[in-house]
C-alpha atoms as a PDB file:
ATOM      1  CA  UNK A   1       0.000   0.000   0.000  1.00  0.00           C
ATOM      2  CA  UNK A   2       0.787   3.431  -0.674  1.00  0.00           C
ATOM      3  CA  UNK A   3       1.348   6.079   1.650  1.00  0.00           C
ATOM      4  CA  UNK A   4      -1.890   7.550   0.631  1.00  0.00           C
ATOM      5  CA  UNK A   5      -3.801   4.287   1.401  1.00  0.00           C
ATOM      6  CA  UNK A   6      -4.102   3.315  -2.387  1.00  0.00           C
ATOM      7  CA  UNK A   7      -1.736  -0.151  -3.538  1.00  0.00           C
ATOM      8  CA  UNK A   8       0.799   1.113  -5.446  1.00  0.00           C
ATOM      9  CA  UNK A   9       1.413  -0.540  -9.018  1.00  0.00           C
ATOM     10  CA  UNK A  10       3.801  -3.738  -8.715  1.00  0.00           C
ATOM     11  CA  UNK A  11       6.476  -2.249  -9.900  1.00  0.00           C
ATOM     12  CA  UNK A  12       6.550   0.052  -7.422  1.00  0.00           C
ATOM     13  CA  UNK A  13       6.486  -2.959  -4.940  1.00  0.00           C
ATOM     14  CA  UNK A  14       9.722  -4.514  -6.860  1.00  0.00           C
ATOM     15  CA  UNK A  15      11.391  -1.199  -6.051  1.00  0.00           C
ATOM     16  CA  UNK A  16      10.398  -0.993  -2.818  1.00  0.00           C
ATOM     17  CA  UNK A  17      12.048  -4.333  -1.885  1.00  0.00           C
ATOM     18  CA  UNK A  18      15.368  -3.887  -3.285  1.00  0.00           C
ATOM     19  CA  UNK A  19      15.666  -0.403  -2.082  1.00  0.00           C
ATOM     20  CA  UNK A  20      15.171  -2.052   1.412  1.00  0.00           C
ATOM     21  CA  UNK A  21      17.765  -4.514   0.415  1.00  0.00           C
ATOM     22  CA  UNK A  22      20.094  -2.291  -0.337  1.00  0.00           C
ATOM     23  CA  UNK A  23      19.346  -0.259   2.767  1.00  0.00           C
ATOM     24  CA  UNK A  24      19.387  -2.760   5.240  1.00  0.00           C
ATOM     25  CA  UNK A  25      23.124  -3.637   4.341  1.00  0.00           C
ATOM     26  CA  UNK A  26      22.868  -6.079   1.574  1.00  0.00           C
ATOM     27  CA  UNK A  27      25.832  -5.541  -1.192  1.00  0.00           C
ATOM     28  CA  UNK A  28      24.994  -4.825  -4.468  1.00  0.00           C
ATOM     29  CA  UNK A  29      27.823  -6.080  -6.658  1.00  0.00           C
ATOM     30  CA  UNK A  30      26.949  -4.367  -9.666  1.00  0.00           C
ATOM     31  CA  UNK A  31      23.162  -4.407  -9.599  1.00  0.00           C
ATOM     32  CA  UNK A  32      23.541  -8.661  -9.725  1.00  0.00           C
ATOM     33  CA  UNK A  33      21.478  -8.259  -6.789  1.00  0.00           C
ATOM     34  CA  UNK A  34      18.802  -6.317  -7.417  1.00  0.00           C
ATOM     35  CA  UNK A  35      18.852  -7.913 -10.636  1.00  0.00           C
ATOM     36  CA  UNK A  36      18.307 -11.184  -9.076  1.00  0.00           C
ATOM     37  CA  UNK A  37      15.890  -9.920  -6.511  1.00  0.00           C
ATOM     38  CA  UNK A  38      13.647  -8.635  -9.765  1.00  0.00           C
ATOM     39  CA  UNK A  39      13.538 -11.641 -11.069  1.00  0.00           C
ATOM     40  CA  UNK A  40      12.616 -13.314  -7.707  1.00  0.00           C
ATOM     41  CA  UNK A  41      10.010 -11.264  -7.386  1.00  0.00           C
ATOM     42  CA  UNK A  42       8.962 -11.732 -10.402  1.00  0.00           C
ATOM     43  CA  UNK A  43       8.807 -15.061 -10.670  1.00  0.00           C
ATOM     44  CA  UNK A  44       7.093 -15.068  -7.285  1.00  0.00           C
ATOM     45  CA  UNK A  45       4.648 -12.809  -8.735  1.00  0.00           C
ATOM     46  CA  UNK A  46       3.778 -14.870 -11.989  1.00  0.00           C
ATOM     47  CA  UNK A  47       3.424 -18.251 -10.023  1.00  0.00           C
ATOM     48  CA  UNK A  48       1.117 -16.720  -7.809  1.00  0.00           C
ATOM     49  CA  UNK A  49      -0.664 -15.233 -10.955  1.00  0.00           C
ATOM     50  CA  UNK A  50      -0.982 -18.656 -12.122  1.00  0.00           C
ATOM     51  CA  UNK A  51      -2.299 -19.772  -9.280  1.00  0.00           C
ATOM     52  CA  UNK A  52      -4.553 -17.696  -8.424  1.00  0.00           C
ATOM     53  CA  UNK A  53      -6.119 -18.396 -12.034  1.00  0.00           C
ATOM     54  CA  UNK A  54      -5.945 -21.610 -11.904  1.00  0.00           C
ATOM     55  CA  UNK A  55      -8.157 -21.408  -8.401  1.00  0.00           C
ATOM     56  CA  UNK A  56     -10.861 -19.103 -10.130  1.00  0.00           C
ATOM     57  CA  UNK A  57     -10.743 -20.752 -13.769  1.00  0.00           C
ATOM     58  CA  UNK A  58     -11.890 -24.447 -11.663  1.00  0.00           C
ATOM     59  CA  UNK A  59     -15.212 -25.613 -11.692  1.00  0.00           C
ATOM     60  CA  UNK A  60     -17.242 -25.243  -9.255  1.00  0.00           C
ATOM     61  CA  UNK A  61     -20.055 -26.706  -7.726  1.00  0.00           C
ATOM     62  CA  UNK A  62     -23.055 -25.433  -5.824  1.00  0.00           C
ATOM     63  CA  UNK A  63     -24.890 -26.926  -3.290  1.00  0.00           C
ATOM     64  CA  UNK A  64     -28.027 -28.458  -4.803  1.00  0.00           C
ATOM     65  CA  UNK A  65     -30.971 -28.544  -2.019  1.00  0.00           C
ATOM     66  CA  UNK A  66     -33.059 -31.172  -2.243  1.00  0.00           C
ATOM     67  CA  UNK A  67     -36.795 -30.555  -2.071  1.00  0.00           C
ATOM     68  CA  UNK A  68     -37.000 -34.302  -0.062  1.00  0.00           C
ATOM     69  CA  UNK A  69     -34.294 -33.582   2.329  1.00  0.00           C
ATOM     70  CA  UNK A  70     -35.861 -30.763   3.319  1.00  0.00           C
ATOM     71  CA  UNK A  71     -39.025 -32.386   3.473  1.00  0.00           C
ATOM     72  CA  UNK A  72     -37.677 -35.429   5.533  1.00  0.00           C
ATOM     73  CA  UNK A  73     -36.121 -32.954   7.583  1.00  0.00           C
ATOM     74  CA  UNK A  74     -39.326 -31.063   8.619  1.00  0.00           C
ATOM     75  CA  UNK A  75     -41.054 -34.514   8.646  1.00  0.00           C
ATOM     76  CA  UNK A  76     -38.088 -35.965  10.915  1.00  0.00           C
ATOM     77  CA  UNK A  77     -38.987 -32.620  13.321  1.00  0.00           C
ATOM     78  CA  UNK A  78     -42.627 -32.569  13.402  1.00  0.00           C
ATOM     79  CA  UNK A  79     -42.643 -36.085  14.242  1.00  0.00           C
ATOM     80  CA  UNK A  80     -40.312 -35.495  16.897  1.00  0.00           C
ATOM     81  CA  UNK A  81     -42.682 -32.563  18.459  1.00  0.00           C
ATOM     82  CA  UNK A  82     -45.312 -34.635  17.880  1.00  0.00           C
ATOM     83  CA  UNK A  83     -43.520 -37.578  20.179  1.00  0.00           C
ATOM     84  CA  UNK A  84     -42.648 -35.147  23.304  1.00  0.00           C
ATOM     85  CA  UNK A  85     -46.021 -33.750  23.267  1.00  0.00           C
ATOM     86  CA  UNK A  86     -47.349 -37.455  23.250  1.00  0.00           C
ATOM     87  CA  UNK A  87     -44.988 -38.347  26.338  1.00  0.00           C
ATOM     88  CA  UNK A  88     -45.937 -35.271  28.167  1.00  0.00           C
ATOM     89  CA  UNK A  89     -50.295 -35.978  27.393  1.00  0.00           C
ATOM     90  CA  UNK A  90     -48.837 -39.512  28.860  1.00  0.00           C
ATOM     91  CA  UNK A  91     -47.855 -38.029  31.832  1.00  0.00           C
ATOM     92  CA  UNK A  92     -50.361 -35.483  32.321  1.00  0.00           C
ATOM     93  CA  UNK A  93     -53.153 -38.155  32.162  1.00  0.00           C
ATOM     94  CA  UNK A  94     -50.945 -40.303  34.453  1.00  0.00           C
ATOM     95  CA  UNK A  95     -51.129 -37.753  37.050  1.00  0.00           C
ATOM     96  CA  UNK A  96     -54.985 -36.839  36.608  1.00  0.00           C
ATOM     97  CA  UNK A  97     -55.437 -40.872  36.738  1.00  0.00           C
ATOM     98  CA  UNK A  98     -53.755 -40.880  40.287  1.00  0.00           C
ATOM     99  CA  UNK A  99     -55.535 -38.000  41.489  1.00  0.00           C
ATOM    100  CA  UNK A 100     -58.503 -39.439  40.602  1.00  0.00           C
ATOM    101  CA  UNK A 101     -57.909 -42.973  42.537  1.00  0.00           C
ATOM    102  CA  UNK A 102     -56.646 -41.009  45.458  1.00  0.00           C
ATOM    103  CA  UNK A 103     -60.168 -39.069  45.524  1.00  0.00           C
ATOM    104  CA  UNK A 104     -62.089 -41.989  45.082  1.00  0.00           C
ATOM    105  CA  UNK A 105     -59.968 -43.460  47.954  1.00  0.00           C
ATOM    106  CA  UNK A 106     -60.440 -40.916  49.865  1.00  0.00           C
ATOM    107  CA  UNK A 107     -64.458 -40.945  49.522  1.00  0.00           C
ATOM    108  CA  UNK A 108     -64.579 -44.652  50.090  1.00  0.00           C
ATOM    109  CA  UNK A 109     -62.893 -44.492  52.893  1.00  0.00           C
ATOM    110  CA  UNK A 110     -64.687 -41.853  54.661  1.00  0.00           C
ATOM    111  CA  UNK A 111     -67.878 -43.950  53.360  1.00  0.00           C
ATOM    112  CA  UNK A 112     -66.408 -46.466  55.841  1.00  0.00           C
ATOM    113  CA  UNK A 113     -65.574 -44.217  58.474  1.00  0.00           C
ATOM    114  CA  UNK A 114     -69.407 -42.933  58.940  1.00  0.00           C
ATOM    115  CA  UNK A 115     -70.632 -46.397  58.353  1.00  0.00           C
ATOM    116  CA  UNK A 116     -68.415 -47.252  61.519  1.00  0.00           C
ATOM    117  CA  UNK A 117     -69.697 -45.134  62.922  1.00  0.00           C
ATOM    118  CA  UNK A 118     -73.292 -45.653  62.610  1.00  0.00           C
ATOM    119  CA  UNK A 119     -72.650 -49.322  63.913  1.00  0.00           C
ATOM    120  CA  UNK A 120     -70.857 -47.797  66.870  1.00  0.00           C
ATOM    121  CA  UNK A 121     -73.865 -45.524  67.735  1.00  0.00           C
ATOM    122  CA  UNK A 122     -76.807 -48.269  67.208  1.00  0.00           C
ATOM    123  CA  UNK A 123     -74.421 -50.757  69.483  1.00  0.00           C
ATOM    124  CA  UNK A 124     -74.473 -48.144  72.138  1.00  0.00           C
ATOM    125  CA  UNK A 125     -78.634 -47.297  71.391  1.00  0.00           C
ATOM    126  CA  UNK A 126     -78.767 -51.076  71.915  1.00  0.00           C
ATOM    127  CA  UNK A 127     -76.336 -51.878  75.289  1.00  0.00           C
ATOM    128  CA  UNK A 128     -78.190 -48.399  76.804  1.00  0.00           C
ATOM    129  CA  UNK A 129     -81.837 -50.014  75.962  1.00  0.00           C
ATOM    130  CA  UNK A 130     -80.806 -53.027  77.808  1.00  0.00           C
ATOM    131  CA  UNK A 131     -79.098 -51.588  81.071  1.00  0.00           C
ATOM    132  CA  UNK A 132     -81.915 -49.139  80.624  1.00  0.00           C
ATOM    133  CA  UNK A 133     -84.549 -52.175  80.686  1.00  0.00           C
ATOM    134  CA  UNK A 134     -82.294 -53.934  83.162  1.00  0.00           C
ATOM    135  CA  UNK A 135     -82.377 -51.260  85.595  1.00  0.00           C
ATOM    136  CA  UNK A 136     -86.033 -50.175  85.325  1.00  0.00           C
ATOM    137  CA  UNK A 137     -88.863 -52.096  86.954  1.00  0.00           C
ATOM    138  CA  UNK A 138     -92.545 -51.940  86.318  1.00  0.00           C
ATOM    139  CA  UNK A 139     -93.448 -52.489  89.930  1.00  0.00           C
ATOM    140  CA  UNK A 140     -91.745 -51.257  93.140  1.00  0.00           C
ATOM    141  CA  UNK A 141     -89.882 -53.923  94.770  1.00  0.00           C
ATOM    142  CA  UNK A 142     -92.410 -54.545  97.703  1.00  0.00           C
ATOM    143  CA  UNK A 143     -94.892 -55.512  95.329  1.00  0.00           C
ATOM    144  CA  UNK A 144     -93.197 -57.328  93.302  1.00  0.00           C
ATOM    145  CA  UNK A 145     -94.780 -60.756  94.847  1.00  0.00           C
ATOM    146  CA  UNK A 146     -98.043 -59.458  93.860  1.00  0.00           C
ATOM    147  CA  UNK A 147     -97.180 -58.711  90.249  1.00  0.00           C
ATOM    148  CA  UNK A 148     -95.424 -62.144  90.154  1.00  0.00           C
ATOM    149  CA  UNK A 149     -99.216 -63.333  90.833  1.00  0.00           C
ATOM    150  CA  UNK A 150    -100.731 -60.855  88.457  1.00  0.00           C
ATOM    151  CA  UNK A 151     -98.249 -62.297  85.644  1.00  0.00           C
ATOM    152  CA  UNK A 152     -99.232 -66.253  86.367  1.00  0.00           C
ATOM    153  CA  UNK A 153    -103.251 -65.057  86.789  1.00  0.00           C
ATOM    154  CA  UNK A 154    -102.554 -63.949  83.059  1.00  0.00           C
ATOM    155  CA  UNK A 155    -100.827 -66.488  81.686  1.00  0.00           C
ATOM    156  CA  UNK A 156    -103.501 -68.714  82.600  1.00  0.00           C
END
């Protein structure tokens, strides 16, 4: 590049280098050097001409998209969405299906707590009706002998 930013012409360049050569303490025996170093250069430049040709002049070939792999790839996707949102329906019904057994649980088993509990209050109606009709009499105890005789008079 140029001082002003611009690349100078390649000549220029050649010059450039073998003034530095000759400035950095390389002898010049009669220009030989900067004779050689131009043709150096030079050949430098040319192979890398011919190169550089050589890598634009190939063919080259572009990347053909398929319509089907693009296809099997949005198929291969979509089917894979369609999989996790299968899994997590699984789950979600899994967890409603357990909620629902523990409710039902839960109502059966309080249906068996009050029917307990019912027993429990007709076996106590029944053990108070018969201390109850243990401890009452019909008669006070001082007649008792005469109801004994009312009961036999009846039975007969």
């Amino acid at each position: 590049m140029s001082r002003d930013g611009e690349f100078a012409p390649k000549e220029d360049a050649a010059r450039g280098l073998a003034g530095r050569s000759a400035k950095s303490g390389l002898r010049e025996e009669d220009g030989e050097l900067d004779e050689e170093l131009q043709q150096a250069l030079g050949n430098f430049r040319l192979s890398v001409e011919a190169w550089s040709a050589a890598a634009y002049s190939r063919p080259r070939t572009a990347m053909k998209v398929h319509g089907r792999r693009i296809w099997q790839l949005a198929a291969g996707w979509a089917l894979g969405c369609v999989l996790v949102a299968g899994a997590a329906s699984e789950l979600v019904h899994e967890r409603h299906v357990r909620l629902e057994q523990a409710r039902i649980a839960a109502v059966m088993q309080a249906e068996r707590q009050r029917l307990a509990a019912e027993q429990r209050n007709r076996d106590e109606e029944e053990l108070l009706a018969k201390v109850d009709s243990d401890v009452s009499r019909e008669v006070p105890s001082a007649m008792e002998p005469l109801a004994q005789l009312m009961a036999e008079d009846d039975t007969q």
